[in-house]
N, C-alpha and C. Protein backbone atom coordinates (compact mmCIF):
# COMPACT_ATOMS: atom_id res chain seq x y z
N UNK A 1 -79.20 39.84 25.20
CA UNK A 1 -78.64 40.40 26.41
C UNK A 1 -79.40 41.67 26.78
N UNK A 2 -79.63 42.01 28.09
CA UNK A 2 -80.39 43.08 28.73
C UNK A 2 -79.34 44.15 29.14
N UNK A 3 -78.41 43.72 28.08
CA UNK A 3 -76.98 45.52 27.87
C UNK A 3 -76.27 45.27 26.38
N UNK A 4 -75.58 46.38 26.74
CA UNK A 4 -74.78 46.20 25.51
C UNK A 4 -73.70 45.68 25.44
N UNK A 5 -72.79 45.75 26.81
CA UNK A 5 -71.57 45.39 26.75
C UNK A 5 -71.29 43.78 27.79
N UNK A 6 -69.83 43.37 27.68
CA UNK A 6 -70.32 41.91 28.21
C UNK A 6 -69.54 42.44 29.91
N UNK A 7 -70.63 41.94 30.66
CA UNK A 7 -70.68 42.77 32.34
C UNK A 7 -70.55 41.32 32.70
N UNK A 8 -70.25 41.20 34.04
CA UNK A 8 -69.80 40.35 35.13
C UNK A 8 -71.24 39.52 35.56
N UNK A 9 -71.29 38.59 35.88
CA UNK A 9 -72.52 37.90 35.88
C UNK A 9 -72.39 37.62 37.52
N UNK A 10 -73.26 37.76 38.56
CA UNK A 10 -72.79 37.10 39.87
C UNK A 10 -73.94 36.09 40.63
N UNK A 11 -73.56 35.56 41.45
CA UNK A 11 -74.02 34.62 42.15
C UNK A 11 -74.77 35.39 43.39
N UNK A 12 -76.22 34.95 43.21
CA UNK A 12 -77.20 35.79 44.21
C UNK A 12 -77.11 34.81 44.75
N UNK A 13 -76.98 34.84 46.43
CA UNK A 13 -77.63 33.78 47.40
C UNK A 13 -79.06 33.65 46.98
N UNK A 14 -80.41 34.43 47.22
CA UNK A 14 -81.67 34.27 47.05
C UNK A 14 -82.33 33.59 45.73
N UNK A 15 -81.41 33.94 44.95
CA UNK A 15 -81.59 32.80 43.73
C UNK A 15 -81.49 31.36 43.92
N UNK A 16 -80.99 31.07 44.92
CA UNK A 16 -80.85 29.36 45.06
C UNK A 16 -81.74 29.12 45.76
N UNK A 17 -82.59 29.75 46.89
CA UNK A 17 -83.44 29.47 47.85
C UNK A 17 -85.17 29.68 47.18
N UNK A 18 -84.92 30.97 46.69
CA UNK A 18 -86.34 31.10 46.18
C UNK A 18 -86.66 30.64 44.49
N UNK A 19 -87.98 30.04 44.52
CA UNK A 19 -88.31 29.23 43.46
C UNK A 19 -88.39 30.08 42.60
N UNK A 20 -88.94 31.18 42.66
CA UNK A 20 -89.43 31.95 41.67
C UNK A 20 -88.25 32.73 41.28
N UNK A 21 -87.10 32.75 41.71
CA UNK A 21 -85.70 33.40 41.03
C UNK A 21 -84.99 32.36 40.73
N UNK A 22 -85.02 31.23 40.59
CA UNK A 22 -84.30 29.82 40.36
C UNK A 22 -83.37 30.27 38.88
N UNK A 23 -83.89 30.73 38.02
CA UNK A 23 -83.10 30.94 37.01
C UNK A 23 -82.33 32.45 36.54
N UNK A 24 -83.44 33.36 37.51
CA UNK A 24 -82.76 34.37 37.29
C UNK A 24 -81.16 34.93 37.42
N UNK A 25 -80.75 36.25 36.47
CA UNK A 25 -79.16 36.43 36.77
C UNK A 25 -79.24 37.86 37.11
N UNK A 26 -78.12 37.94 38.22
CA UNK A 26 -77.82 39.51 38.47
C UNK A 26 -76.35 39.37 37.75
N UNK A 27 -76.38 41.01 36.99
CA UNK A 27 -75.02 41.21 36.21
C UNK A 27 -74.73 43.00 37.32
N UNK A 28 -73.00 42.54 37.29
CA UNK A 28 -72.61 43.82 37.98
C UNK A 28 -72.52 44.64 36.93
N UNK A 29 -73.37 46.05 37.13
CA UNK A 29 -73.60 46.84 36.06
C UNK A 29 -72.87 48.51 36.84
N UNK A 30 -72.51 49.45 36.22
CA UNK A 30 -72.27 50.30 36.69
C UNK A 30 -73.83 51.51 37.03
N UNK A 31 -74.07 52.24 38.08
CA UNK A 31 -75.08 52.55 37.54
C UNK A 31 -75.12 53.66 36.54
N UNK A 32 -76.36 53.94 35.88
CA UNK A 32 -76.28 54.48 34.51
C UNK A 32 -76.70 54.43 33.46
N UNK A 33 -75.69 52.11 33.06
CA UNK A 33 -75.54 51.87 32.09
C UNK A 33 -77.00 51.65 31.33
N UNK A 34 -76.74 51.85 29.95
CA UNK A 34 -77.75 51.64 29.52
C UNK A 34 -78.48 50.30 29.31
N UNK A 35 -79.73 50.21 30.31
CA UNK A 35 -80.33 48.79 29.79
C UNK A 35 -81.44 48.70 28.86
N UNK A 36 -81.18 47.40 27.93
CA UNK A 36 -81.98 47.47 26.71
C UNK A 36 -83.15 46.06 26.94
N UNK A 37 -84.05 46.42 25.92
CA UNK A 37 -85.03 45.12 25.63
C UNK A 37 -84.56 44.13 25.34
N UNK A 38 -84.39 42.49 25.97
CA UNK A 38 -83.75 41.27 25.19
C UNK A 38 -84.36 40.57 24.58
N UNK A 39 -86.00 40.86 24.28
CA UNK A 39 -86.39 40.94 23.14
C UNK A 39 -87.93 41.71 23.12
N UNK A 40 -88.11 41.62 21.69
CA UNK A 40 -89.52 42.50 21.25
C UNK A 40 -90.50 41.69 22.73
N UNK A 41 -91.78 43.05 22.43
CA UNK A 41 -92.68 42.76 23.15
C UNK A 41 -93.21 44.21 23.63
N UNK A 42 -94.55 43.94 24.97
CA UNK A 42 -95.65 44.85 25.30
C UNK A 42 -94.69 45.16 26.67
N UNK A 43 -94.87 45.98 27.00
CA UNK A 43 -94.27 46.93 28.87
C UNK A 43 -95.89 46.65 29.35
N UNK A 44 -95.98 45.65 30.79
CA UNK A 44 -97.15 45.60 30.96
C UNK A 44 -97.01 46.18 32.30
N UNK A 45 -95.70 46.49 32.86
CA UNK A 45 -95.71 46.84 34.06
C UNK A 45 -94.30 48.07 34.23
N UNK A 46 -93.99 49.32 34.75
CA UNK A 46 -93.07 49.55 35.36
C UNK A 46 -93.09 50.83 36.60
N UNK A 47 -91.87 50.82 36.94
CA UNK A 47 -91.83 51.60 38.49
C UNK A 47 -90.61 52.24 38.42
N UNK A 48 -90.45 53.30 38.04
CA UNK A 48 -89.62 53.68 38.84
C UNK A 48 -89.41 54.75 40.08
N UNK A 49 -90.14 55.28 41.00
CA UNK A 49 -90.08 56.06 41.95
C UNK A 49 -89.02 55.80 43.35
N UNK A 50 -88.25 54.68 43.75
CA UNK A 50 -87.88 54.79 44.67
C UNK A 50 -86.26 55.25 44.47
N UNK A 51 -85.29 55.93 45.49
CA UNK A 51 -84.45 56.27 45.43
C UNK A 51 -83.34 55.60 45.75
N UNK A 52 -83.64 54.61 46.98
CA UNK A 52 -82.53 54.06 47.76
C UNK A 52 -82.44 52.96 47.79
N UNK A 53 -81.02 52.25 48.31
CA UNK A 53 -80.91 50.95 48.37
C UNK A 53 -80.53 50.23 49.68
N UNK A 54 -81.16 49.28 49.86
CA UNK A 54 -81.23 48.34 51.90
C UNK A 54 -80.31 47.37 51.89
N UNK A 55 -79.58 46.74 53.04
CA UNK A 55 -79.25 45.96 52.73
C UNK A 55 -79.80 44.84 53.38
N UNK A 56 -81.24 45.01 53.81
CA UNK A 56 -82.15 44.04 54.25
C UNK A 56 -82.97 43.90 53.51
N UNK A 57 -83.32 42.61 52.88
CA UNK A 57 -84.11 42.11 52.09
C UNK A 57 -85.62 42.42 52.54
N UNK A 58 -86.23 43.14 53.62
CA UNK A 58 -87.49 43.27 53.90
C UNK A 58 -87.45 44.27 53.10
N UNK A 59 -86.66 44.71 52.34
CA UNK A 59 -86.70 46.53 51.48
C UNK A 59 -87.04 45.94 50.07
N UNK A 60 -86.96 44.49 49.45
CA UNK A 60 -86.94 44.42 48.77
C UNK A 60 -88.40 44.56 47.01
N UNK A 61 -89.42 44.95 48.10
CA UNK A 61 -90.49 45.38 47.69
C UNK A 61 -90.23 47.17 46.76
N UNK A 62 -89.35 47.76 47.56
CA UNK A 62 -88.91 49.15 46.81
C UNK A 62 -87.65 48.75 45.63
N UNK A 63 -88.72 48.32 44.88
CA UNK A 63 -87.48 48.39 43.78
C UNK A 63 -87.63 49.42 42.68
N UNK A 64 -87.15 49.34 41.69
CA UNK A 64 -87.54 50.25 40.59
C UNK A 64 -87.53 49.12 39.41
N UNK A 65 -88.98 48.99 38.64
CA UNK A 65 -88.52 47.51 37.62
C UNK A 65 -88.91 48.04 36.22
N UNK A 66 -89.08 46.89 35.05
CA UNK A 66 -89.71 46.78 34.17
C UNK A 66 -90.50 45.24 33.76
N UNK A 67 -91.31 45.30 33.22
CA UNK A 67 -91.79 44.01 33.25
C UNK A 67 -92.25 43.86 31.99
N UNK A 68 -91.93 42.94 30.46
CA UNK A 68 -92.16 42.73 29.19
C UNK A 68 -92.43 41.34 28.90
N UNK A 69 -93.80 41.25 28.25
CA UNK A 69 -94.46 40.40 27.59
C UNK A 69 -94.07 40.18 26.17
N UNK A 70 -94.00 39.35 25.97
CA UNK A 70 -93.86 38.49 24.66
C UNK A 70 -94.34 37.95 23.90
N UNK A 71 -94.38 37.90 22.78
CA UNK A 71 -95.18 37.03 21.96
C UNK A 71 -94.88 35.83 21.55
N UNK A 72 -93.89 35.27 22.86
CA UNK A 72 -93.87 33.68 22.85
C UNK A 72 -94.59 33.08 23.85
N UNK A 73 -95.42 33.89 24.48
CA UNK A 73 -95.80 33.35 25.72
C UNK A 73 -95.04 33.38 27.26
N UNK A 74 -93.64 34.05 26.86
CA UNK A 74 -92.81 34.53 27.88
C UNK A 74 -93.03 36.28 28.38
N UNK A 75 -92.23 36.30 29.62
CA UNK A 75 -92.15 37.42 30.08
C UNK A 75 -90.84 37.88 30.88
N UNK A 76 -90.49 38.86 30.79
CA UNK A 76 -88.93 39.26 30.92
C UNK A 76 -89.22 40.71 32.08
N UNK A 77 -88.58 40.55 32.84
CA UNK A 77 -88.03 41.44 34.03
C UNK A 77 -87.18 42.26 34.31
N UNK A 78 -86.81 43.46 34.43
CA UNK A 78 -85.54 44.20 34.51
C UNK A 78 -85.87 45.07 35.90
N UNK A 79 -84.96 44.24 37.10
CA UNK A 79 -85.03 45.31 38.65
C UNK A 79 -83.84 45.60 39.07
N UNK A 80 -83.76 47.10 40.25
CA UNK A 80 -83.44 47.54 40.25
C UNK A 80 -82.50 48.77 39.78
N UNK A 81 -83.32 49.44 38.57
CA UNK A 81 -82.98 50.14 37.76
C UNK A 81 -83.23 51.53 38.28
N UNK A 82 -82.43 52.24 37.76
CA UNK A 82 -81.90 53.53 38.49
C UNK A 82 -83.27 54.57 38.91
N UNK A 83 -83.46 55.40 39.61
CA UNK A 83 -84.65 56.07 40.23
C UNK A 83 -84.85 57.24 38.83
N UNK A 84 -86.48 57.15 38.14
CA UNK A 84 -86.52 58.28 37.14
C UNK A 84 -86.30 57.79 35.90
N UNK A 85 -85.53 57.02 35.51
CA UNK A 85 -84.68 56.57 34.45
C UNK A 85 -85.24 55.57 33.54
N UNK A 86 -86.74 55.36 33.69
CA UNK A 86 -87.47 54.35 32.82
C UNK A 86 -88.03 55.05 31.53
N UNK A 87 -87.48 54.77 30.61
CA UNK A 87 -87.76 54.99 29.16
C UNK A 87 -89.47 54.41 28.60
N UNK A 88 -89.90 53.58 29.15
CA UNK A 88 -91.07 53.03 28.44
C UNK A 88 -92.34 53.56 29.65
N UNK A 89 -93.18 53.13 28.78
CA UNK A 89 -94.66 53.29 29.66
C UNK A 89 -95.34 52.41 29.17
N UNK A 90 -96.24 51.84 30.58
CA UNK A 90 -97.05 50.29 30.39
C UNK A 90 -98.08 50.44 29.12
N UNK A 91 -98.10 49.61 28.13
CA UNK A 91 -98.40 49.16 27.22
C UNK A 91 -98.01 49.44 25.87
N UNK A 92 -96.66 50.20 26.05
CA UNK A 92 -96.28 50.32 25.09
C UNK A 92 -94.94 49.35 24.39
N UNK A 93 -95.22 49.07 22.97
CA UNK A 93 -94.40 48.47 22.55
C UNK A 93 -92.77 48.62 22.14
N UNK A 94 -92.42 47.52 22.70
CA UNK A 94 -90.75 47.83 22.82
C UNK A 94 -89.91 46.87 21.41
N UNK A 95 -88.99 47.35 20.96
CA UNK A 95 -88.18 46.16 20.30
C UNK A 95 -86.95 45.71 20.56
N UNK A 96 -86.33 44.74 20.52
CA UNK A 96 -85.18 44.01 21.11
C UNK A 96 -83.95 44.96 20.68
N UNK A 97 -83.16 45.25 21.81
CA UNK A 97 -82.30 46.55 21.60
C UNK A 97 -82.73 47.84 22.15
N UNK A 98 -83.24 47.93 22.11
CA UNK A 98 -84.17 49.07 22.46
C UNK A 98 -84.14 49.52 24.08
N UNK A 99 -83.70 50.80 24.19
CA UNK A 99 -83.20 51.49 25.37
C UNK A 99 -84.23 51.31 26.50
N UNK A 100 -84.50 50.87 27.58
CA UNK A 100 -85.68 50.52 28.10
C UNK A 100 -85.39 51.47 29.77
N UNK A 101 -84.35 51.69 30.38
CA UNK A 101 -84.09 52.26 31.42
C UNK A 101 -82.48 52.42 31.61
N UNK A 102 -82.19 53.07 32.89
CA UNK A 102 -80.95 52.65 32.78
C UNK A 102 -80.65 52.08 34.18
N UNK A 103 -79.36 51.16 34.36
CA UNK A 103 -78.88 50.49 36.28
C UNK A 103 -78.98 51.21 36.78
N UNK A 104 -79.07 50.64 37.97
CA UNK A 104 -79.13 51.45 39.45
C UNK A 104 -78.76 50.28 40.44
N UNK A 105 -79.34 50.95 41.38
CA UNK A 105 -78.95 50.38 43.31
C UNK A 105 -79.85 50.90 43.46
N UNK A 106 -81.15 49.85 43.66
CA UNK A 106 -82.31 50.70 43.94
C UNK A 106 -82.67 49.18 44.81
N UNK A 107 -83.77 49.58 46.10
CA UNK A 107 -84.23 48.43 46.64
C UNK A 107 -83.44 47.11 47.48
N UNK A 108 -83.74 46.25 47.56
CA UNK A 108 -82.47 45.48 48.35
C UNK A 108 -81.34 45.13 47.16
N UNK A 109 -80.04 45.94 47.41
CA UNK A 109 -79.58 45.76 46.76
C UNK A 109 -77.49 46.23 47.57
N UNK A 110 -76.89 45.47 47.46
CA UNK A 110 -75.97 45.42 47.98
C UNK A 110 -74.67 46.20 47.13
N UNK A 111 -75.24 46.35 46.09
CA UNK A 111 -74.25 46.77 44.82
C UNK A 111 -74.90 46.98 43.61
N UNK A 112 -74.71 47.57 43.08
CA UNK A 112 -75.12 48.24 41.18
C UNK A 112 -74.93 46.86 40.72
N UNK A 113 -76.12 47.16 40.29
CA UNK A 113 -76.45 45.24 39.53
C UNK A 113 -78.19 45.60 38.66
N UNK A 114 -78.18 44.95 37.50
CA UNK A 114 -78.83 44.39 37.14
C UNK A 114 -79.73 43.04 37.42
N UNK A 115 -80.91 42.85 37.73
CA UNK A 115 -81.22 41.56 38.39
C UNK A 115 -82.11 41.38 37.27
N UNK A 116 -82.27 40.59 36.07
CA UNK A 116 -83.01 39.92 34.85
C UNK A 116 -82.93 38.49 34.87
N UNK A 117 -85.13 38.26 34.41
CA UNK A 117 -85.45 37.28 34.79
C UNK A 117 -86.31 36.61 33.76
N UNK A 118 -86.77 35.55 32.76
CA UNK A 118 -87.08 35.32 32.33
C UNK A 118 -88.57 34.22 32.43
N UNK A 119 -89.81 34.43 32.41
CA UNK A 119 -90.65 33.42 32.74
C UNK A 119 -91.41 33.01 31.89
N UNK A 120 -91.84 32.07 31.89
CA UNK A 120 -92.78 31.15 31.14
C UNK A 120 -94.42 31.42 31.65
N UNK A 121 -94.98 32.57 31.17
CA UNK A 121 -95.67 32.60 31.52
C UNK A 121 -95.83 34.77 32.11
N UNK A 122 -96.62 35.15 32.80
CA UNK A 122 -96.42 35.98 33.21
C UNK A 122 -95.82 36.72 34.54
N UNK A 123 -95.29 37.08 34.91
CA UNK A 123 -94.25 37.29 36.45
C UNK A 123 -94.91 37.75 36.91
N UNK A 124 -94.77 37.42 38.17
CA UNK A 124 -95.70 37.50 39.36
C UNK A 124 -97.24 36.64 39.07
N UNK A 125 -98.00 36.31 38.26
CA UNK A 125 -98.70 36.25 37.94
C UNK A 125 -99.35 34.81 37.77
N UNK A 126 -98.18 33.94 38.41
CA UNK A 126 -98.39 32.40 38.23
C UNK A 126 -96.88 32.38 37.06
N UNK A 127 -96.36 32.80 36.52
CA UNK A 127 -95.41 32.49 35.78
C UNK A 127 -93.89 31.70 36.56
N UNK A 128 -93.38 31.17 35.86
CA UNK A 128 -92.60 30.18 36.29
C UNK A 128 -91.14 30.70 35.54
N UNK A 129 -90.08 30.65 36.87
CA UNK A 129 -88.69 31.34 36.43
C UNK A 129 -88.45 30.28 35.19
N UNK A 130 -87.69 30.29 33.96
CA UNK A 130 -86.91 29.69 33.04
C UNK A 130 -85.65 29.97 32.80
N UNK A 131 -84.85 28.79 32.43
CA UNK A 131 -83.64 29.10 31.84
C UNK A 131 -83.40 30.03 30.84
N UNK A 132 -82.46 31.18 30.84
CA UNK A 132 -81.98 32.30 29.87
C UNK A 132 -81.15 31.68 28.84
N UNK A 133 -81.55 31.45 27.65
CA UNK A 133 -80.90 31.34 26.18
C UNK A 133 -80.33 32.87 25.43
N UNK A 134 -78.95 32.81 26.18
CA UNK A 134 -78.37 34.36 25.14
C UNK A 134 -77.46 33.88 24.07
N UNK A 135 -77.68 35.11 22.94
CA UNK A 135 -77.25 35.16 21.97
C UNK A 135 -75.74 34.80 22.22
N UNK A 136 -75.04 35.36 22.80
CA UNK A 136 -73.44 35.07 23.29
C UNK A 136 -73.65 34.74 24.40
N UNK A 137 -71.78 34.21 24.66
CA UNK A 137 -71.32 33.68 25.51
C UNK A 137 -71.28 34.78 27.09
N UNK A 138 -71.77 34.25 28.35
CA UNK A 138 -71.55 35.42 29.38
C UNK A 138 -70.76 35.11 30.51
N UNK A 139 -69.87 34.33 30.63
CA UNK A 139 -69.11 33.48 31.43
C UNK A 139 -69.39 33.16 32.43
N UNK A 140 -68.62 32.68 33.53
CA UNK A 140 -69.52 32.58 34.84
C UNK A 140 -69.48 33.02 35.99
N UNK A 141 -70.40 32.64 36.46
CA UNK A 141 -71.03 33.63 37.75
C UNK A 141 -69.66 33.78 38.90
N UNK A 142 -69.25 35.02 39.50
CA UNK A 142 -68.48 35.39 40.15
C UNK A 142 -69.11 35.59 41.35
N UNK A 143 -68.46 35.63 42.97
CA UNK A 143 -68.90 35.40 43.61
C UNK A 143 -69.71 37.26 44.23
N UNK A 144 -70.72 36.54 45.30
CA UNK A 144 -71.53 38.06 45.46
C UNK A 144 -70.13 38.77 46.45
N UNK A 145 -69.22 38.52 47.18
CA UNK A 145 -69.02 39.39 47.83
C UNK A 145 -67.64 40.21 46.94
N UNK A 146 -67.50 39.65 45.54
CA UNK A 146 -66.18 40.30 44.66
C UNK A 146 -67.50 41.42 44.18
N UNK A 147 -68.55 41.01 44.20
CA UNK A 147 -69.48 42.47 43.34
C UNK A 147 -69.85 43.41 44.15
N UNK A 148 -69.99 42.99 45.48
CA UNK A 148 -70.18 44.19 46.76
C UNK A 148 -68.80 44.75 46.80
N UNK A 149 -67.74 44.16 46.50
CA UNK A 149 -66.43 45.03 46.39
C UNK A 149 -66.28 46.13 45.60
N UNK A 150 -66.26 45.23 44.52
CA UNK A 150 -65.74 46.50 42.98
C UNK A 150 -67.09 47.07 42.94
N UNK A 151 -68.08 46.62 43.40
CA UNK A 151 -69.43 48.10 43.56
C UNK A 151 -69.12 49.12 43.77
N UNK A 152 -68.35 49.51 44.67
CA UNK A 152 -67.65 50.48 45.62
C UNK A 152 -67.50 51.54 44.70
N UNK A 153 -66.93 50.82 44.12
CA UNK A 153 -65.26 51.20 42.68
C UNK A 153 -66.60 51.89 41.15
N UNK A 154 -67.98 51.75 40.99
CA UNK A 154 -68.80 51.68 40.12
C UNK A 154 -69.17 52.88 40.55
């Protein structure tokens, strides 16, 4: 898991339309919380400089991310994470658990959420979204406009 505690899992519209988020999950996170590595690996990419959040997806280029390579041949994603708040620097090695940034509402983003993505391959890079195998159980996806609610409330 890319937290510690068990958070609300929700249903992105853009996940069903676009190929390259096909498997990805947004979890309603408060912002803050601490997000961790879901597993070992290299930081080949991160950002955090932007402050704000759109609720037009043309914003969705300003995000704040992380991006981790693997030594399975996978690669793992963590966006919209809070502005400032990135713990790692590109090429350095991370281990599973391991404090990596913390949530935010950064970029197109309608509500404090976590958006983590898993690929076969490298992201952005030709890599291909995959199904997420977690250690526990994360129940299921709640709808997006109950997480633009209790966002409010975060």
């Amino acid at each position: 898991m890319p937290f510690r505690d068990n958070i609300i899992r929700v249903q992105a519209p853009a996940h069903k339309t676009e190929r390259s988020l096909k498997f990805c999950i947004d979890f309603l996170l408060p912002v803050g919380t601490p997000v961790v590595a879901a597993c070992s690996g290299t930081v080949i990419a991160c950002q955090d400089r932007y402050k704000r959040s759109y609720k037009d997806p043309k914003f969705a280029v300003r995000r704040n991310f992380v991006v981790i390579n693997h030594n399975n041949g996978e690669s793992s994603v963590y966006v919209h994470l809070r502005y400032r708040s990135i713990r790692v620097k590109k090429g350095q090695k991370v281990k599973q658990g391991q404090v990596i940034a913390l949530s935010g509402r950064v970029g197109f983003a309608t509500y404090p959420h976590l958006h983590f993505g898993v690929y076969r391959g490298e992201y952005q890079k030709g890599g291909v979204s995959v199904q997420i195998a977690f250690n526990k159980e994360i129940g299921p996806e709640r709808p997006l406009h109950l997480a633009e609610a209790l966002g409010k409330y975060l």
